[in-house]
Protein backbone atom coordinates (compact mmCIF):
# COMPACT_ATOMS: atom_id res chain seq x y z
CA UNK A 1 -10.45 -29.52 36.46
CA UNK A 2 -11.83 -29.20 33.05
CA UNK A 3 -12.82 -31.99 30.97
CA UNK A 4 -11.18 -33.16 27.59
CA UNK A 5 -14.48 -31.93 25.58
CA UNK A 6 -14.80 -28.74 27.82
CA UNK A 7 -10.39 -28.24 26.90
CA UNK A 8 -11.48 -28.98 23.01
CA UNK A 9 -14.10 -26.45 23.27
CA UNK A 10 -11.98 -23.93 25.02
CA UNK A 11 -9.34 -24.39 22.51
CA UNK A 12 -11.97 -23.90 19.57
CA UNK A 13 -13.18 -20.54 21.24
CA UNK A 14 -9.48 -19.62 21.53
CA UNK A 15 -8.50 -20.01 17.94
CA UNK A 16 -11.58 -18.78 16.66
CA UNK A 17 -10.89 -15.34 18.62
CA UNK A 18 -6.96 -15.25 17.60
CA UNK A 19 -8.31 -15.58 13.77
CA UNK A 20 -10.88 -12.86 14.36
CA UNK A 21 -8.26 -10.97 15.73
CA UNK A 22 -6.04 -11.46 13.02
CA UNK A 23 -8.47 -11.04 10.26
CA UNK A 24 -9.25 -7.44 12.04
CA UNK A 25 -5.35 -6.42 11.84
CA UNK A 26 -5.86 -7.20 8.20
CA UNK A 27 -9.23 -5.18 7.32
CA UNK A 28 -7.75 -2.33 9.78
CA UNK A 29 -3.84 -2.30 7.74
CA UNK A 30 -5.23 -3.05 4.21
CA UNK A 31 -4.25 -5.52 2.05
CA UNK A 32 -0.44 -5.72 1.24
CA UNK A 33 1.53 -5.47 -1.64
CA UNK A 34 3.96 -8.38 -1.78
CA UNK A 35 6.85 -6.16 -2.95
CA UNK A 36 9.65 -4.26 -0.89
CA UNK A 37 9.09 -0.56 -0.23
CA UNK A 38 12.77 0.32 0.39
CA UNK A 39 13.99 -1.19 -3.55
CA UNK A 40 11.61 1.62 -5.56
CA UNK A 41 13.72 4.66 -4.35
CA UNK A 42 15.93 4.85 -7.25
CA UNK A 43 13.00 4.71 -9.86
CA UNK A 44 11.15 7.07 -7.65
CA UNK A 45 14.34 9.79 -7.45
CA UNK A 46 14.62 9.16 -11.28
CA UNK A 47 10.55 9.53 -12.33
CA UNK A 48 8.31 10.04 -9.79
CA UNK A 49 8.81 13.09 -8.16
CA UNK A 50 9.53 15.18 -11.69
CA UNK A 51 5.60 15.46 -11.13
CA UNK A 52 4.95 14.12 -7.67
CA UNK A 53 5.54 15.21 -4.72
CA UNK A 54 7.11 12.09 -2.28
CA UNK A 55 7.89 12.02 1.27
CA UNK A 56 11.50 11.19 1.94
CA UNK A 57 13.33 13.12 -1.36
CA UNK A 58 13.98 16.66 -2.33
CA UNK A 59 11.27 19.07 -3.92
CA UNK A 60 11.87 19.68 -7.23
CA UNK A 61 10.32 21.79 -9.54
CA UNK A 62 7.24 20.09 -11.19
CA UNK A 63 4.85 22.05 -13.38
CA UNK A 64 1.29 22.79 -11.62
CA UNK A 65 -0.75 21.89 -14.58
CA UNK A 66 0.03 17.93 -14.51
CA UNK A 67 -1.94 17.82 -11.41
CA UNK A 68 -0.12 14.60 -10.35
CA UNK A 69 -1.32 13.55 -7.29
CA UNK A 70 1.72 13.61 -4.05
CA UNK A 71 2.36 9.58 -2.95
CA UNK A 72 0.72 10.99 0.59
CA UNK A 73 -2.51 11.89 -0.98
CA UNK A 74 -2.37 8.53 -2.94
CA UNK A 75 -2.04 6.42 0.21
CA UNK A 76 -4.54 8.46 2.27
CA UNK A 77 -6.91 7.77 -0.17
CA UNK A 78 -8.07 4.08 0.54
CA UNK A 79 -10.99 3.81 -2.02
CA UNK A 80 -9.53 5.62 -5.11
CA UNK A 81 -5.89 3.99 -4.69
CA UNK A 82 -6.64 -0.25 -3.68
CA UNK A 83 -3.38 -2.64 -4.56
CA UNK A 84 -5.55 -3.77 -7.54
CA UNK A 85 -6.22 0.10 -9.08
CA UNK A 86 -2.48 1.18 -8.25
CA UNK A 87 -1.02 -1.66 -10.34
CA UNK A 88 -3.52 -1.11 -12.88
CA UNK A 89 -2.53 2.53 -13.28
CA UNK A 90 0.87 1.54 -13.52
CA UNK A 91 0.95 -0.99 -16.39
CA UNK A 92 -0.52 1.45 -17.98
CA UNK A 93 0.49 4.51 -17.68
CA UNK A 94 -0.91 7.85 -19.47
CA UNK A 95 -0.22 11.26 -20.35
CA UNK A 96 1.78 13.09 -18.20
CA UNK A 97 3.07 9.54 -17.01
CA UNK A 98 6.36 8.56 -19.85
CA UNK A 99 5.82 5.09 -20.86
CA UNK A 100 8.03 3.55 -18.09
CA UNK A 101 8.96 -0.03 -19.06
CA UNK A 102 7.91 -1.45 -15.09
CA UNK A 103 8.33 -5.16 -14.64
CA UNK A 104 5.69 -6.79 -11.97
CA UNK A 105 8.37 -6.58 -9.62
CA UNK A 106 8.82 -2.72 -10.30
CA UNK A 107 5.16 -2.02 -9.78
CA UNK A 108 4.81 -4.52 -7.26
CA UNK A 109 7.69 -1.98 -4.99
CA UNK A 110 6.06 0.93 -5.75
CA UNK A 111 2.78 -0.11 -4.66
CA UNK A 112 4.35 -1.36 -1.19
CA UNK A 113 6.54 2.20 -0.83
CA UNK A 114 3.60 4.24 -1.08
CA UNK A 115 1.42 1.69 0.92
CA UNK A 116 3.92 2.26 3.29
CA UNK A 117 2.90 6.04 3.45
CA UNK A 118 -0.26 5.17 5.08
CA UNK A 119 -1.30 5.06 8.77
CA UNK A 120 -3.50 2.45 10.38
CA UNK A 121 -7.62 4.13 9.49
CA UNK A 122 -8.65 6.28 12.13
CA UNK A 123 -11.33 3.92 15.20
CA UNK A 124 -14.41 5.66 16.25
């Protein structure tokens, strides 16, 4: 039978291992956008993919000299494209990017669709 001190300790070790745990699923998912991935798709149909290429809608012709980046490569890329950079970019935008007039909640959506795009980083 364990002792209360030896129970408090046990409980300690306990919780510290579930927040290591949980603080792992966060480094290993990256950090999240808070908006909804599903609400961009109409501003995404409408902009986006004149000049990038995005999982989940049709091709359409885009011109090869913009060089816009496709949403896969974007959320591939973990060190170019963080949540802070991404929203940056998208207040404001440049040339080939119209002046879209984004709320936070806007960019906020499109950050969490194409965060959405990417899979858990590879484990060695």
């Amino acid at each position: 039978m364990l002792s209360e001190v030896d129970m408090i300790k046990r409980s300690r070790h306990e919780l510290v291992l579930i927040l290591a745990a949980s603080l792992a699923l966060v480094a290993l998912v990256g950090p999240a956008s808070a908006g909804d991935p599903k609400a961009p798709r109409g501003m995404i149909a409408e902009h986006c993919i004149e000049c990038h290429r995005v999982p989940g809608f049709l091709e359409v012709a885009r011109s090869p000299e913009i060089g816009a980046p496709d949403f896969d490569e974007i959320a591939r890329d973990r060190k170019t494209y963080t949540v802070e950079r991404l929203k940056a970019f998208l207040r404001k935008p440049h040339f080939p990017m119209r002046q879209f007039n984004m709320s936070d909640s806007d960019i906020d959506n499109i950050v969490a669709f194409i965060f959405a795009l990417r899979k858990p980083p590879e484990v060695d």
